[in-house]
C-alpha atoms as a PDB file:
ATOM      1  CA  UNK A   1      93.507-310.143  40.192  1.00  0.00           C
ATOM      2  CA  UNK A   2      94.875-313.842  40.005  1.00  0.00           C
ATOM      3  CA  UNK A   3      95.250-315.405  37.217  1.00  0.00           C
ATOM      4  CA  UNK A   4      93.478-318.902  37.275  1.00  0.00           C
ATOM      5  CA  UNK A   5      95.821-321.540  38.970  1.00  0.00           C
ATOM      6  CA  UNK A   6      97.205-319.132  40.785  1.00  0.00           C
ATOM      7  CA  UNK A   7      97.031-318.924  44.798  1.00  0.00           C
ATOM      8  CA  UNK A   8      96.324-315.788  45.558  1.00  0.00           C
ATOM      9  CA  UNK A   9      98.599-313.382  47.337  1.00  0.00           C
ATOM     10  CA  UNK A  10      99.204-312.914  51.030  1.00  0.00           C
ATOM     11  CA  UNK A  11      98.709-309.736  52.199  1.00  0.00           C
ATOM     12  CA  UNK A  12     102.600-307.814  53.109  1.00  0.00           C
ATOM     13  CA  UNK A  13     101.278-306.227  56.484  1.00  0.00           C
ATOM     14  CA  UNK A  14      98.929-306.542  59.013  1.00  0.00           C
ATOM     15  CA  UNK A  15      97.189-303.794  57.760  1.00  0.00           C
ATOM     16  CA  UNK A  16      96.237-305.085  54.419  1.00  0.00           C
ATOM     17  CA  UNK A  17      95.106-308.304  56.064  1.00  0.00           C
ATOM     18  CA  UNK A  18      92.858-306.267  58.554  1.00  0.00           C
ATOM     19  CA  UNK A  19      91.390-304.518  55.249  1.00  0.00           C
ATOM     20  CA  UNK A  20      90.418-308.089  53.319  1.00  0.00           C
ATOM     21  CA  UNK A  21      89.483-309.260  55.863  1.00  0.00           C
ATOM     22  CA  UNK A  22      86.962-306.260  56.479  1.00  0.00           C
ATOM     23  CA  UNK A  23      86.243-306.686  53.295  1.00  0.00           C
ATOM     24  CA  UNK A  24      84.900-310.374  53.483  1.00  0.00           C
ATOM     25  CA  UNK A  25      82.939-309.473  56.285  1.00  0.00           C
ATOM     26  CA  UNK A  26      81.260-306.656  54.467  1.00  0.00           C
ATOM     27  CA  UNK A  27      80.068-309.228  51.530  1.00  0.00           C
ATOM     28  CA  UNK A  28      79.145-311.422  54.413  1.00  0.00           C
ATOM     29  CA  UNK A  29      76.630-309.127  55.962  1.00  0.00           C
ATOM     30  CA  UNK A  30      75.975-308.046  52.638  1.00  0.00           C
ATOM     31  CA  UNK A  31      74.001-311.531  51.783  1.00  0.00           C
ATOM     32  CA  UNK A  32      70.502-312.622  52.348  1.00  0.00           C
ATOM     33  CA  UNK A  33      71.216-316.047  54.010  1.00  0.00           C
ATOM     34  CA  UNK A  34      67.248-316.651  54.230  1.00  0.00           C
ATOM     35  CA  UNK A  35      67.244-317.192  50.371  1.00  0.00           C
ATOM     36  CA  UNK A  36      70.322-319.817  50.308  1.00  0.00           C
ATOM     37  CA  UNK A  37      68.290-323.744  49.894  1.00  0.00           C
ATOM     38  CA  UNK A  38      67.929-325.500  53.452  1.00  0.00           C
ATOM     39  CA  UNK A  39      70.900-327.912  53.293  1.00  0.00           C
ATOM     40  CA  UNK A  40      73.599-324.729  52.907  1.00  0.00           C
ATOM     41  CA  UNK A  41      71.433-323.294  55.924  1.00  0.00           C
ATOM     42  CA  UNK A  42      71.735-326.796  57.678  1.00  0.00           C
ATOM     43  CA  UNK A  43      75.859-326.361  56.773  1.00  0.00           C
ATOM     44  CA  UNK A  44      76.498-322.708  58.067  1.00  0.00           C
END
């Protein structure tokens, strides 16, 4: 983890980039974007 200030790391090789960036997407589909208010709806 960062600590708070920091930026965070880039990732070395493409492989560890592939990986966060999986990971994002799994916390992405993850959500239930029919609960977020109607303005952050409006936004996405």
């Amino acid at each position: 983890m960062c600590e708070p200030g920091q930026p965070p790391a880039m990732p070395a090789t493409a492989g560890e980039a592939l990986a966060a960036l999986e990971s994002a997407l799994d916390y992405l589909n993850g959500t239930n974007a029919a609960s977020l208010p109607a303005a952050e709806q409006a936004s996405a």
